[in-house]
PDB file of N, CA and C in Angstrom:
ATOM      1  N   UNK A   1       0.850  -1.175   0.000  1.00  0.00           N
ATOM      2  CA  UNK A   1       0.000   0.000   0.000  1.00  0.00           C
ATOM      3  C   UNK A   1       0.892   1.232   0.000  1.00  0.00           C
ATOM      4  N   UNK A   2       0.509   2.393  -0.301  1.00  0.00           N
ATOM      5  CA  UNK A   2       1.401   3.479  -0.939  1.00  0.00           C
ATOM      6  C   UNK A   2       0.643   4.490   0.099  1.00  0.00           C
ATOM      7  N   UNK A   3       1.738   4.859   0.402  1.00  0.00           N
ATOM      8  CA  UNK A   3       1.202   6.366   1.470  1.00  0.00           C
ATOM      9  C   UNK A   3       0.846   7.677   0.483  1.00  0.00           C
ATOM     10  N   UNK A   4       0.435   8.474   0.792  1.00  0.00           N
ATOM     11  CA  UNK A   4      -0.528   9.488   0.411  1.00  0.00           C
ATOM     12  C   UNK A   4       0.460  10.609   0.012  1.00  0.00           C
ATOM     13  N   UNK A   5       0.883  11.424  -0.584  1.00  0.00           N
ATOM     14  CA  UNK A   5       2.052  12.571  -0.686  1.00  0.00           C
ATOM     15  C   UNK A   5       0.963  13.192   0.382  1.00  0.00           C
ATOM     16  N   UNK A   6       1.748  14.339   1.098  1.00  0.00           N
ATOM     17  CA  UNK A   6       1.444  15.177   1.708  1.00  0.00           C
ATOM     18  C   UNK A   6       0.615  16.147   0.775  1.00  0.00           C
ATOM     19  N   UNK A   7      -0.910  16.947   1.455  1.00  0.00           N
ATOM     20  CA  UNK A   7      -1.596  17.757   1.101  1.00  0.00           C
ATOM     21  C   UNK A   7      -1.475  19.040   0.874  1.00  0.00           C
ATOM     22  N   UNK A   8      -1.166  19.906   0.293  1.00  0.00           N
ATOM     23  CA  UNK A   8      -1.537  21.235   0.480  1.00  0.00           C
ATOM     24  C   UNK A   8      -2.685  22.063   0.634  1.00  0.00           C
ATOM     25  N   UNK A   9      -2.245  23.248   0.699  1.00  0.00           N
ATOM     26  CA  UNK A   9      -3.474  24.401   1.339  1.00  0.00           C
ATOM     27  C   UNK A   9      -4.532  24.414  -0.301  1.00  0.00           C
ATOM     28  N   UNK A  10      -3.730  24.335  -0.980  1.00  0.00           N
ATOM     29  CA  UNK A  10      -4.412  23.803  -3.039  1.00  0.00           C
ATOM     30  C   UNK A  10      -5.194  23.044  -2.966  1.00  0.00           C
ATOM     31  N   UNK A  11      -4.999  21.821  -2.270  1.00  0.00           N
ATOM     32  CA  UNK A  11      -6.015  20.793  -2.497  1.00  0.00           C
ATOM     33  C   UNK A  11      -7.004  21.144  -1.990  1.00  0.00           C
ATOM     34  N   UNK A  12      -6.721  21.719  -0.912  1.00  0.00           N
ATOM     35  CA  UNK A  12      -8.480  22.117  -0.072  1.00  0.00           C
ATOM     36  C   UNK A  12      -9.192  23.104  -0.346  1.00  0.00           C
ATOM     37  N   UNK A  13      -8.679  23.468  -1.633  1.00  0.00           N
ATOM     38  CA  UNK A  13      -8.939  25.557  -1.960  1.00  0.00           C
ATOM     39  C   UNK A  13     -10.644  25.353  -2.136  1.00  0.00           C
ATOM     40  N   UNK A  14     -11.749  24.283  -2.898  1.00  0.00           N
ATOM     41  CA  UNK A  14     -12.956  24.402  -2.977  1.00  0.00           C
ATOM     42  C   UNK A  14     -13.332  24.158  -1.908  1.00  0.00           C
ATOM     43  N   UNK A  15     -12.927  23.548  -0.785  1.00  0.00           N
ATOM     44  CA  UNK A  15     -13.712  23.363   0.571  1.00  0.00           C
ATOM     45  C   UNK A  15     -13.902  24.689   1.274  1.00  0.00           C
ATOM     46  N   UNK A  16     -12.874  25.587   1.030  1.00  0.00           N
ATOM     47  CA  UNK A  16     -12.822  27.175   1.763  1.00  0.00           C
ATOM     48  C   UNK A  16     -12.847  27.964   1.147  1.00  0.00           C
ATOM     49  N   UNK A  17     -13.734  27.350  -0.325  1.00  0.00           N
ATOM     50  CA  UNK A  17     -14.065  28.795  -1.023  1.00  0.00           C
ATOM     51  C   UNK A  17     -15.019  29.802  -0.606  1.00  0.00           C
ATOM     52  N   UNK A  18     -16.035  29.015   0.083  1.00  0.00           N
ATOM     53  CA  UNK A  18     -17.023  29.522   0.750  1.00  0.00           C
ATOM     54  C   UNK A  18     -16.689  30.770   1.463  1.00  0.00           C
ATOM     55  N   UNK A  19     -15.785  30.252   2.484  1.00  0.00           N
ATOM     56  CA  UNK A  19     -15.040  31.496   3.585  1.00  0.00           C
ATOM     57  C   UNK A  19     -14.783  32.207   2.431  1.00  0.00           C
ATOM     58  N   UNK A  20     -13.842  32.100   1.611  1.00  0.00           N
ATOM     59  CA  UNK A  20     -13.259  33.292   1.049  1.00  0.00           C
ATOM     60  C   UNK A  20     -14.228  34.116  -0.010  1.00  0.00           C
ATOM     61  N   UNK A  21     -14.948  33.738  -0.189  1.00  0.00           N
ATOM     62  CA  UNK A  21     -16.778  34.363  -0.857  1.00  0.00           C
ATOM     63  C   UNK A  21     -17.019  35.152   0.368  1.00  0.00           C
ATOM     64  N   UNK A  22     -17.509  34.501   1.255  1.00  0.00           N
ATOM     65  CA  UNK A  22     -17.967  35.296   2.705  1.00  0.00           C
ATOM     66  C   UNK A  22     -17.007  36.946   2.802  1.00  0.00           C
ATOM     67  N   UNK A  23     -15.575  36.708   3.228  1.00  0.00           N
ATOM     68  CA  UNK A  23     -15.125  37.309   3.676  1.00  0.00           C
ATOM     69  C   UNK A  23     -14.599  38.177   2.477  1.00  0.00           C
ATOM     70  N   UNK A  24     -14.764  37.618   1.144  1.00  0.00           N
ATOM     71  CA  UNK A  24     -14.838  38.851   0.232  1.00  0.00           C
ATOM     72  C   UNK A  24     -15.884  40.075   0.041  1.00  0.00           C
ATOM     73  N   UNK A  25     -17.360  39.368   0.201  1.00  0.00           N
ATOM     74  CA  UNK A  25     -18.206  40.314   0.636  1.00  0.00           C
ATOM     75  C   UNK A  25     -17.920  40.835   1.495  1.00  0.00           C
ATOM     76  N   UNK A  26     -17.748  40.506   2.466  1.00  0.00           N
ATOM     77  CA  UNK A  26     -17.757  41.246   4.209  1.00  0.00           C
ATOM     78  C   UNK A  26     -16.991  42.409   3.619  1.00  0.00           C
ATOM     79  N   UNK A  27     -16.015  42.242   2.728  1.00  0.00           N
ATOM     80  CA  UNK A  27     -15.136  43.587   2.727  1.00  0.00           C
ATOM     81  C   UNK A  27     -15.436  44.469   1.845  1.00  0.00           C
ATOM     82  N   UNK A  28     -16.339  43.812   0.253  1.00  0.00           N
ATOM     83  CA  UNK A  28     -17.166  44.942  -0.219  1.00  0.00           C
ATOM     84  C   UNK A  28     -18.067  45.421   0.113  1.00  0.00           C
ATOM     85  N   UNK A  29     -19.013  45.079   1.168  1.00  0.00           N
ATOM     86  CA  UNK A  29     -19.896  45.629   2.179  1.00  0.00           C
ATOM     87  C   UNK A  29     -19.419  47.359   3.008  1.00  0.00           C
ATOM     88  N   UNK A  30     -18.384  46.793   3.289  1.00  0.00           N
ATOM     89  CA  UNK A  30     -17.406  47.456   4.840  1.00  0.00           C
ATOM     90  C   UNK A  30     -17.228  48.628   3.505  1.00  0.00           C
ATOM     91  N   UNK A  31     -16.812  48.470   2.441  1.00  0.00           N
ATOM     92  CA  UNK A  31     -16.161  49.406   1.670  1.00  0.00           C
ATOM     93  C   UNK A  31     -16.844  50.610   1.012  1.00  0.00           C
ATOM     94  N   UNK A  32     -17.902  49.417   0.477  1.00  0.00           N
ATOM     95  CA  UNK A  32     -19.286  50.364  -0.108  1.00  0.00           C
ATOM     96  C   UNK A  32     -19.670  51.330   1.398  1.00  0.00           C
ATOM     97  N   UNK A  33     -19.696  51.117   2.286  1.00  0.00           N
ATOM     98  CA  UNK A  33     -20.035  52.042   3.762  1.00  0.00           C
ATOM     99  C   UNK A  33     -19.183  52.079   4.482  1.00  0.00           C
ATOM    100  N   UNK A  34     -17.910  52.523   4.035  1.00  0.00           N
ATOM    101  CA  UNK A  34     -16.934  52.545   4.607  1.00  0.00           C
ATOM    102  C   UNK A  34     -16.827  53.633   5.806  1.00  0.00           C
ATOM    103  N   UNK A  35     -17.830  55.280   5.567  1.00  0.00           N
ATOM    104  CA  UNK A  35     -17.665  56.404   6.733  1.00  0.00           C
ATOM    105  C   UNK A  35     -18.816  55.571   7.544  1.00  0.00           C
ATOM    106  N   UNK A  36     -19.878  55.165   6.922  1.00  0.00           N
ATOM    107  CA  UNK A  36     -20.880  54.700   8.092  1.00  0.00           C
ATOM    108  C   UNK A  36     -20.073  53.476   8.856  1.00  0.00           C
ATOM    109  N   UNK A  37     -19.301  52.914   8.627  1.00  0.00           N
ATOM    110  CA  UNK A  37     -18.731  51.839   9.231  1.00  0.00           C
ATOM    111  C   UNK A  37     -17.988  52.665  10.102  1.00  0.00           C
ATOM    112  N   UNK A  38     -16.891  53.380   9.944  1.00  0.00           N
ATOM    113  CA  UNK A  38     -16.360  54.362  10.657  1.00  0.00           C
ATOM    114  C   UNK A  38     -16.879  54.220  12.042  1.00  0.00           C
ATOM    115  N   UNK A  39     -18.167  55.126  11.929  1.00  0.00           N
ATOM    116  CA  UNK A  39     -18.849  55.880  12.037  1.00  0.00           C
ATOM    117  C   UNK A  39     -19.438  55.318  13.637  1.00  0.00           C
ATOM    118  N   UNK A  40     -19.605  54.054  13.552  1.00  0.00           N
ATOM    119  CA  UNK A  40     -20.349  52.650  14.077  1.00  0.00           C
ATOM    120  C   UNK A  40     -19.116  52.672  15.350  1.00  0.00           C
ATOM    121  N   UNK A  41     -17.771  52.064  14.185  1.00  0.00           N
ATOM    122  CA  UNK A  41     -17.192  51.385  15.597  1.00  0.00           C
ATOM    123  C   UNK A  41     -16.754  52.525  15.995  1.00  0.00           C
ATOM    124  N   UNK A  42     -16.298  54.154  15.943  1.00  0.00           N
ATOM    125  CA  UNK A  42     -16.179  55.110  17.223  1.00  0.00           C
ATOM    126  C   UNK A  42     -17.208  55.249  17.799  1.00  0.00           C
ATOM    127  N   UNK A  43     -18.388  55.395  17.617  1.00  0.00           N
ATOM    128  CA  UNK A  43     -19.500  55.066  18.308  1.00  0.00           C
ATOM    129  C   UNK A  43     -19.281  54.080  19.872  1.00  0.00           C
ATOM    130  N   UNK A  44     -18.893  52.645  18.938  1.00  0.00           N
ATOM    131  CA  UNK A  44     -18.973  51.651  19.823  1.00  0.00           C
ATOM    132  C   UNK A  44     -17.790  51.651  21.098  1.00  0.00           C
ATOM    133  N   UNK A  45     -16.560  52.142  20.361  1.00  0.00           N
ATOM    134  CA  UNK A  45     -15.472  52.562  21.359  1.00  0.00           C
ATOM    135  C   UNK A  45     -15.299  53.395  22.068  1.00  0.00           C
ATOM    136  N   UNK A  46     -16.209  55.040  21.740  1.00  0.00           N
ATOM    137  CA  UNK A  46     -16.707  55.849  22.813  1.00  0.00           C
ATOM    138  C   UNK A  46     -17.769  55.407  23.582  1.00  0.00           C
ATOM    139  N   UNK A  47     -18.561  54.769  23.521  1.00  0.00           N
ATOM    140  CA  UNK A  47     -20.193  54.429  24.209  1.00  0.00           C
ATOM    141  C   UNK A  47     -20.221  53.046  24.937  1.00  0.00           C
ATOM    142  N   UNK A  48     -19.148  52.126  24.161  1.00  0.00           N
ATOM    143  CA  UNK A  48     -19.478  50.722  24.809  1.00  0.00           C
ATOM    144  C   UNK A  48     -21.113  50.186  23.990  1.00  0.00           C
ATOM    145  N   UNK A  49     -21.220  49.180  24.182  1.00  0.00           N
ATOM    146  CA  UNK A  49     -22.293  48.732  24.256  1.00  0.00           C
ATOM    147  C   UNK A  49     -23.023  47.851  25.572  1.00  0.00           C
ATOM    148  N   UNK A  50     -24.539  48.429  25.851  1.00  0.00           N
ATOM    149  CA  UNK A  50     -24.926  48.222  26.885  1.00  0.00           C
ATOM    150  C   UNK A  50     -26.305  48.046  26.774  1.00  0.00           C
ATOM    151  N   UNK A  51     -26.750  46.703  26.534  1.00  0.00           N
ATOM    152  CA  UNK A  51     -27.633  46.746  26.510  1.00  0.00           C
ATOM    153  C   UNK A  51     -28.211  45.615  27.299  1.00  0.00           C
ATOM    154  N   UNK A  52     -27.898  45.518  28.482  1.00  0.00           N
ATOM    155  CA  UNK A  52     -28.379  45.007  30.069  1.00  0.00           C
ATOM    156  C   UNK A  52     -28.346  43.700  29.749  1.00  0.00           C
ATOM    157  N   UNK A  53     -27.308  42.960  28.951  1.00  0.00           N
ATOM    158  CA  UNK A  53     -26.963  41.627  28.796  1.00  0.00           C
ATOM    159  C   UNK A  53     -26.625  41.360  27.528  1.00  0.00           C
ATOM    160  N   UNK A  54     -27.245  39.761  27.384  1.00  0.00           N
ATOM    161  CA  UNK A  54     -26.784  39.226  26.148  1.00  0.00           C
ATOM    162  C   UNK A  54     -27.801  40.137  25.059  1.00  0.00           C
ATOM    163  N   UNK A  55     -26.944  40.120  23.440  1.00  0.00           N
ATOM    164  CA  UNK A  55     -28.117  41.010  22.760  1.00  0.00           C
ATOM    165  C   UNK A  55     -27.748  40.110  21.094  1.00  0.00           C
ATOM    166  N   UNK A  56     -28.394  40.378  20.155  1.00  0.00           N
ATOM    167  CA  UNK A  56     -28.627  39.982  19.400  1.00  0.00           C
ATOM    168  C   UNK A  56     -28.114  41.301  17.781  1.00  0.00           C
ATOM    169  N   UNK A  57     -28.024  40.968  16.689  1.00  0.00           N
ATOM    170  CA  UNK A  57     -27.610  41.924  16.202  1.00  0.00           C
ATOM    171  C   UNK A  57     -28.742  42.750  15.561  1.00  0.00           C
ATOM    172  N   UNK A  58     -30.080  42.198  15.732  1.00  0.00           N
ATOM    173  CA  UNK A  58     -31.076  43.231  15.704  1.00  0.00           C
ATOM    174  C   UNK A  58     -31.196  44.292  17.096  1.00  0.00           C
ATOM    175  N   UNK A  59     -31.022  43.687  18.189  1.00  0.00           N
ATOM    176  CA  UNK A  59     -30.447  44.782  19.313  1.00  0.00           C
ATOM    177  C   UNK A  59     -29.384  46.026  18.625  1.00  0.00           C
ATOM    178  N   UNK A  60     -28.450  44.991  18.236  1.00  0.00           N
ATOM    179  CA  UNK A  60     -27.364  46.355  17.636  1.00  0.00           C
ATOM    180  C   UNK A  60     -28.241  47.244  16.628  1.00  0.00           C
ATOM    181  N   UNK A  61     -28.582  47.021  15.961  1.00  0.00           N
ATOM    182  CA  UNK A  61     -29.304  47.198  14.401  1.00  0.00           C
ATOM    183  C   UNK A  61     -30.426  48.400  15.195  1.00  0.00           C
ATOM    184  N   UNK A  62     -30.936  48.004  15.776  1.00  0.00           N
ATOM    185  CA  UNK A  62     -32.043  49.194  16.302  1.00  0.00           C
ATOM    186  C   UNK A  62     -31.276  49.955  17.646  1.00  0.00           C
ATOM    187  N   UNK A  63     -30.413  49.959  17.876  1.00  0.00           N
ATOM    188  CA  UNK A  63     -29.495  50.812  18.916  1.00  0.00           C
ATOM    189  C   UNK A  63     -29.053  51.538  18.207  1.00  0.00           C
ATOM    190  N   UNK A  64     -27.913  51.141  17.077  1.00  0.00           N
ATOM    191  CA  UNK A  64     -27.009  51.619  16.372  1.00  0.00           C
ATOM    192  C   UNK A  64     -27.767  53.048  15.580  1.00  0.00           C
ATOM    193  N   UNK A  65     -28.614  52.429  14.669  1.00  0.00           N
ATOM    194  CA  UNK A  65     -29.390  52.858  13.448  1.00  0.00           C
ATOM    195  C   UNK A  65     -29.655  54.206  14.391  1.00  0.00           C
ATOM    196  N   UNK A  66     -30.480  54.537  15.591  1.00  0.00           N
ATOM    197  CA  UNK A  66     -30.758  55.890  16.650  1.00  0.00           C
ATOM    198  C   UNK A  66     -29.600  56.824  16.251  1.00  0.00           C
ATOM    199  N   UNK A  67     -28.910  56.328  16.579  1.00  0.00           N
ATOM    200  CA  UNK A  67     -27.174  57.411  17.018  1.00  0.00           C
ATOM    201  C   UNK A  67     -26.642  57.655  15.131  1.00  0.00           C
ATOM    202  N   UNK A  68     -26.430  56.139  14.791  1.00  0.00           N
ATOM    203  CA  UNK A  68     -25.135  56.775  13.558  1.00  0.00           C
ATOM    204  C   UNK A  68     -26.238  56.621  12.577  1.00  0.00           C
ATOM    205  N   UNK A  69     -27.514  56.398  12.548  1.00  0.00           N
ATOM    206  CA  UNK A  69     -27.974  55.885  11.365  1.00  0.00           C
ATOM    207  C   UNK A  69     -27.727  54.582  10.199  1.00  0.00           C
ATOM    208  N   UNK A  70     -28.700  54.849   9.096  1.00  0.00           N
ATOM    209  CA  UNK A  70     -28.471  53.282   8.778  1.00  0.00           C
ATOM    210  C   UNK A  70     -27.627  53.736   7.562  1.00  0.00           C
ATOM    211  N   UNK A  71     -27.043  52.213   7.285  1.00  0.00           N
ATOM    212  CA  UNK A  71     -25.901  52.214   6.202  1.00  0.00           C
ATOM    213  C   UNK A  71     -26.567  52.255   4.520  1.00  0.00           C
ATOM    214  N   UNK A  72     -25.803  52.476   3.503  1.00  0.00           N
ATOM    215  CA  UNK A  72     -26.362  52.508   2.738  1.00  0.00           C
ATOM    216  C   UNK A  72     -27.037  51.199   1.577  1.00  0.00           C
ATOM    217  N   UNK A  73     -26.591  49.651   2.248  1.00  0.00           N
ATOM    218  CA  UNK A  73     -27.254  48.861   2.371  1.00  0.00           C
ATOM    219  C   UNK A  73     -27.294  47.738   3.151  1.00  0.00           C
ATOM    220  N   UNK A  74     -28.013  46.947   3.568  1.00  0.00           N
ATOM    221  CA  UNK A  74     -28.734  45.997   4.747  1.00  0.00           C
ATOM    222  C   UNK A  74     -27.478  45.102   5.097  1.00  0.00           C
ATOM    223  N   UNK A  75     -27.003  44.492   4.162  1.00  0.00           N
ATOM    224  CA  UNK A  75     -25.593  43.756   4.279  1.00  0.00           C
ATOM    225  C   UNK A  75     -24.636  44.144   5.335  1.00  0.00           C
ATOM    226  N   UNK A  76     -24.323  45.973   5.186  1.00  0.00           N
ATOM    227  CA  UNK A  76     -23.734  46.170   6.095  1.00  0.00           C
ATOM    228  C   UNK A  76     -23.439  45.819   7.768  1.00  0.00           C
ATOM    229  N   UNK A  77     -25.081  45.475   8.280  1.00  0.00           N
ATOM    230  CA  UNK A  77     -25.127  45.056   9.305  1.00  0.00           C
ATOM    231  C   UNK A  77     -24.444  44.001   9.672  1.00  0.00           C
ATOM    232  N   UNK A  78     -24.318  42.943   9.072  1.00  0.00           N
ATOM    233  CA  UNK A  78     -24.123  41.698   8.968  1.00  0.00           C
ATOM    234  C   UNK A  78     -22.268  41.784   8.984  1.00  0.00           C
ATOM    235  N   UNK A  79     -21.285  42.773   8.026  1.00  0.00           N
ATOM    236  CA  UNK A  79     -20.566  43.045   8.188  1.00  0.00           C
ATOM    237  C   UNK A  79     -19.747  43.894   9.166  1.00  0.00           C
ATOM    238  N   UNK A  80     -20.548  44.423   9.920  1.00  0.00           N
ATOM    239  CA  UNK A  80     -20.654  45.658  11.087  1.00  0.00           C
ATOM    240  C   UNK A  80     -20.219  44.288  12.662  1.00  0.00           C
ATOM    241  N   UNK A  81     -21.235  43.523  12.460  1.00  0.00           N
ATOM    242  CA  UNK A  81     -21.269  42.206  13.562  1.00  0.00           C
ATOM    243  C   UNK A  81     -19.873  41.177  13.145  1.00  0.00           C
ATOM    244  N   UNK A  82     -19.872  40.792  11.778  1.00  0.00           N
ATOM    245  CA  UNK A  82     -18.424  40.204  11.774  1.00  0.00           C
ATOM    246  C   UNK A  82     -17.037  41.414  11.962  1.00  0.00           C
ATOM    247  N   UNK A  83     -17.288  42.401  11.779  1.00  0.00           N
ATOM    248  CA  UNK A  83     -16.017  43.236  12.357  1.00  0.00           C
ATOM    249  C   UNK A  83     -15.717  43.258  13.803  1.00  0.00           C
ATOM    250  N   UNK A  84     -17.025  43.454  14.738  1.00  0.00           N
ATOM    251  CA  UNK A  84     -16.879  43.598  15.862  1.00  0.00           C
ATOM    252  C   UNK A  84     -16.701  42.284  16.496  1.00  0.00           C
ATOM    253  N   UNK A  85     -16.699  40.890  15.839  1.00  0.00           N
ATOM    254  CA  UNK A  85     -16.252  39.492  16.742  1.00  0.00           C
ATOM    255  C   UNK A  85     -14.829  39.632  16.202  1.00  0.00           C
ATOM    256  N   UNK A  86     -14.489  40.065  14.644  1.00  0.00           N
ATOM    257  CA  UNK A  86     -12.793  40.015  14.285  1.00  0.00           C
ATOM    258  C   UNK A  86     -12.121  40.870  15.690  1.00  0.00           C
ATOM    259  N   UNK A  87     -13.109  42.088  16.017  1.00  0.00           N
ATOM    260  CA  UNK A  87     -11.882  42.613  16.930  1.00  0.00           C
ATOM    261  C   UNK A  87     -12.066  42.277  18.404  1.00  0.00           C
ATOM    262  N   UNK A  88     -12.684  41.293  18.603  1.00  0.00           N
ATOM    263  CA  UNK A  88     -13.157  40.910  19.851  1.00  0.00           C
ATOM    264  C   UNK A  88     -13.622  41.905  20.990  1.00  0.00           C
ATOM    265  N   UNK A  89     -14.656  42.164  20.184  1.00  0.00           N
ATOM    266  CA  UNK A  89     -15.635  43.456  20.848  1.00  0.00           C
ATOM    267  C   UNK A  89     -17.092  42.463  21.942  1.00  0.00           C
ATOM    268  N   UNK A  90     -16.854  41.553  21.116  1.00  0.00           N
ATOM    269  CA  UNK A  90     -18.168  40.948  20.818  1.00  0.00           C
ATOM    270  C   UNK A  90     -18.028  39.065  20.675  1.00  0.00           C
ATOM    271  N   UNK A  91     -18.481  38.425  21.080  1.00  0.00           N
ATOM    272  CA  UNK A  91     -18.304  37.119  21.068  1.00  0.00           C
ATOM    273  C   UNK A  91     -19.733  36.394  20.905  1.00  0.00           C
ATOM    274  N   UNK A  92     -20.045  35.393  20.164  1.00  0.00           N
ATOM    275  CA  UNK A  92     -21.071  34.601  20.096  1.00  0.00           C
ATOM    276  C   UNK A  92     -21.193  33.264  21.303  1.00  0.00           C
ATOM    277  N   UNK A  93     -22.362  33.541  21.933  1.00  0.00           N
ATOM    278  CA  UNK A  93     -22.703  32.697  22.931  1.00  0.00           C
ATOM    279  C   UNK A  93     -22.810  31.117  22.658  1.00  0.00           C
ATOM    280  N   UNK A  94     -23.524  30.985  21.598  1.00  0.00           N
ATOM    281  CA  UNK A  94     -23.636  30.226  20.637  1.00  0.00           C
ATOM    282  C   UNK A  94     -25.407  29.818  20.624  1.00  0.00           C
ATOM    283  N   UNK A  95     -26.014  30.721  21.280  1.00  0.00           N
ATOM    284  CA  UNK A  95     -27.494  30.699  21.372  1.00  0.00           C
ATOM    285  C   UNK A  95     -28.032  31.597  20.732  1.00  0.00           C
ATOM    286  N   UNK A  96     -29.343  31.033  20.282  1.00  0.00           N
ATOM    287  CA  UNK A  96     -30.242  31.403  19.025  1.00  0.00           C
ATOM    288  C   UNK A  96     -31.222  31.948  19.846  1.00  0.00           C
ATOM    289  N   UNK A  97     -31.913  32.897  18.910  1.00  0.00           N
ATOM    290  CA  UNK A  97     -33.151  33.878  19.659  1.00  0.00           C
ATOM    291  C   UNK A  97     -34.309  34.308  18.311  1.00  0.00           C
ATOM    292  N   UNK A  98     -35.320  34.240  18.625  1.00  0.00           N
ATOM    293  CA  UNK A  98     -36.242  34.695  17.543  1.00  0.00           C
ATOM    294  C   UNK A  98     -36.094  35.992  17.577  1.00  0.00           C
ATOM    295  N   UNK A  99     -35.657  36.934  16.013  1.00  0.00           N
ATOM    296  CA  UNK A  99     -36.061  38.259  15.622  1.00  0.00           C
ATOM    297  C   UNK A  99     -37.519  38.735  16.048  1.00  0.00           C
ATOM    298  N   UNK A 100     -37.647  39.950  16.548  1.00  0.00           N
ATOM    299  CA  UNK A 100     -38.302  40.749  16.535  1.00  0.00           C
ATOM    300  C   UNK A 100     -39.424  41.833  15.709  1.00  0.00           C
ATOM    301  N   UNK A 101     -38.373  42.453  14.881  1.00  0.00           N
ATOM    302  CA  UNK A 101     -38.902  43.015  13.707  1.00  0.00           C
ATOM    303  C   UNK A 101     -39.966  41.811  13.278  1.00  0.00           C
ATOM    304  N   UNK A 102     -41.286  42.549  12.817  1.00  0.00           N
ATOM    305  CA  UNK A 102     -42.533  41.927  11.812  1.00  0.00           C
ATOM    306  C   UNK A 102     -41.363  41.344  10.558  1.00  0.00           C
ATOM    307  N   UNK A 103     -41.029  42.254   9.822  1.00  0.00           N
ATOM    308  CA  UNK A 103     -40.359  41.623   8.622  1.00  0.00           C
ATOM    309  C   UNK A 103     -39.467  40.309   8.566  1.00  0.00           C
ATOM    310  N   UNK A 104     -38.682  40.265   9.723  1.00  0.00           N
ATOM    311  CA  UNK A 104     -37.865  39.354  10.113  1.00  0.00           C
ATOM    312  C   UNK A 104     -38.472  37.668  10.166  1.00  0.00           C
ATOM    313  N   UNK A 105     -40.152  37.398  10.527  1.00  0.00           N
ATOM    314  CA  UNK A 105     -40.707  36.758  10.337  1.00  0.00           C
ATOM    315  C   UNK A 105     -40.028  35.469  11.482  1.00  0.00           C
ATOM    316  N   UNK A 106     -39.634  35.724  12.794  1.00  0.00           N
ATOM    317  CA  UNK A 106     -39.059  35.759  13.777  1.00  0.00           C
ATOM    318  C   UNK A 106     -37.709  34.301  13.692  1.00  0.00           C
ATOM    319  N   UNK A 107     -37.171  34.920  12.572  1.00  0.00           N
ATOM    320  CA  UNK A 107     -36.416  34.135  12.306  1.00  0.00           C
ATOM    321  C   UNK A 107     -35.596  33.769  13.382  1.00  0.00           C
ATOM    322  N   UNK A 108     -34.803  32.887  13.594  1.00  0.00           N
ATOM    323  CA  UNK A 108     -33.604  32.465  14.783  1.00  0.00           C
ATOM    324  C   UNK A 108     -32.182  33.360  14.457  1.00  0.00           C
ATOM    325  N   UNK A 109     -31.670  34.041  15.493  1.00  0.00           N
ATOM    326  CA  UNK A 109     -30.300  35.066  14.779  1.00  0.00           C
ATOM    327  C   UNK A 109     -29.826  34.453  16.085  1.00  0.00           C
ATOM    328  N   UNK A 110     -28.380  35.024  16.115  1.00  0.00           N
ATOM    329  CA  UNK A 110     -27.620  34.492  16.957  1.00  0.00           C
ATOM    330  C   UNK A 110     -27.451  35.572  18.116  1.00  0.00           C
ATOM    331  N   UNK A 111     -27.128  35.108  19.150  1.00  0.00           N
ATOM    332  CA  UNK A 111     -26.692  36.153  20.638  1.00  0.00           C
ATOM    333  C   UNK A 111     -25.304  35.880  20.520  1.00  0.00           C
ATOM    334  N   UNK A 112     -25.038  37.214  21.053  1.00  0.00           N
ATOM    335  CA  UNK A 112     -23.786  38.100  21.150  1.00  0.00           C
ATOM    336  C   UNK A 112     -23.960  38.350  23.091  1.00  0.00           C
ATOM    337  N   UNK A 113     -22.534  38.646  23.408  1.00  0.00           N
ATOM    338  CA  UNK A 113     -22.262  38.728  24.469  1.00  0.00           C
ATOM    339  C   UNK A 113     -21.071  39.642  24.313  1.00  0.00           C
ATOM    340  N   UNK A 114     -20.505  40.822  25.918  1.00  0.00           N
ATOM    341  CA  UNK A 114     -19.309  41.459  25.601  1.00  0.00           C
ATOM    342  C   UNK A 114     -18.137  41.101  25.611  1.00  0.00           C
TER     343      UNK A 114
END
């Protein structure tokens, strides 16, 4: 029987294309709203976030949206929440919560913790 050559990071490139789709958006998101992104995390680094526990990123989303306003599209949010776990602002509990918003159609989103 014949051993295997060793793998590279090549062979696995379609298994993590996904991530790298993901995190290519995340950054044309961030870019397309790049001052409202700004805008968000001095916000978040002067103010903290406080919202009397665990919160959800529709918590952020209707906190945020008050103070800096909303971005110039919906995505952003979504990129706004993966910036703030990259800089460890923010950590996922790993518990699910039904949305709020009517539109949301009380979908399951994830909780965030500080």
């Amino acid at each position: 029987m014949k051993l295997r050559e060793h793998r590279t990071d090549k062979d696995f490139g379609p298994l993590f294309s996904g991530e790298l789709l993901r995190d290519e958006g995340i950054a044309k998101v961030s870019d397309n709203n790049e001052k409202w992104m700004a805008a968000c995390l001095r916000w978040v680094e002067n103010h903290g976030l406080d919202f009397g526990g665990d919160f959800t990123g529709e918590d952020l989303r209707m906190g945020l949206s008050r103070c800096v306003g909303c971005p110039a599209h919906s995505n952003a949010w979504g990129a706004l929440v993966a910036t703030l776990i990259k800089r460890k602002i923010i950590k996922p509990t790993g518990e699910y919560r039904a949305m709020r918003d009517d539109s949301s159609h009380a979908r399951k989103t994830p909780v965030y913790t500080k």
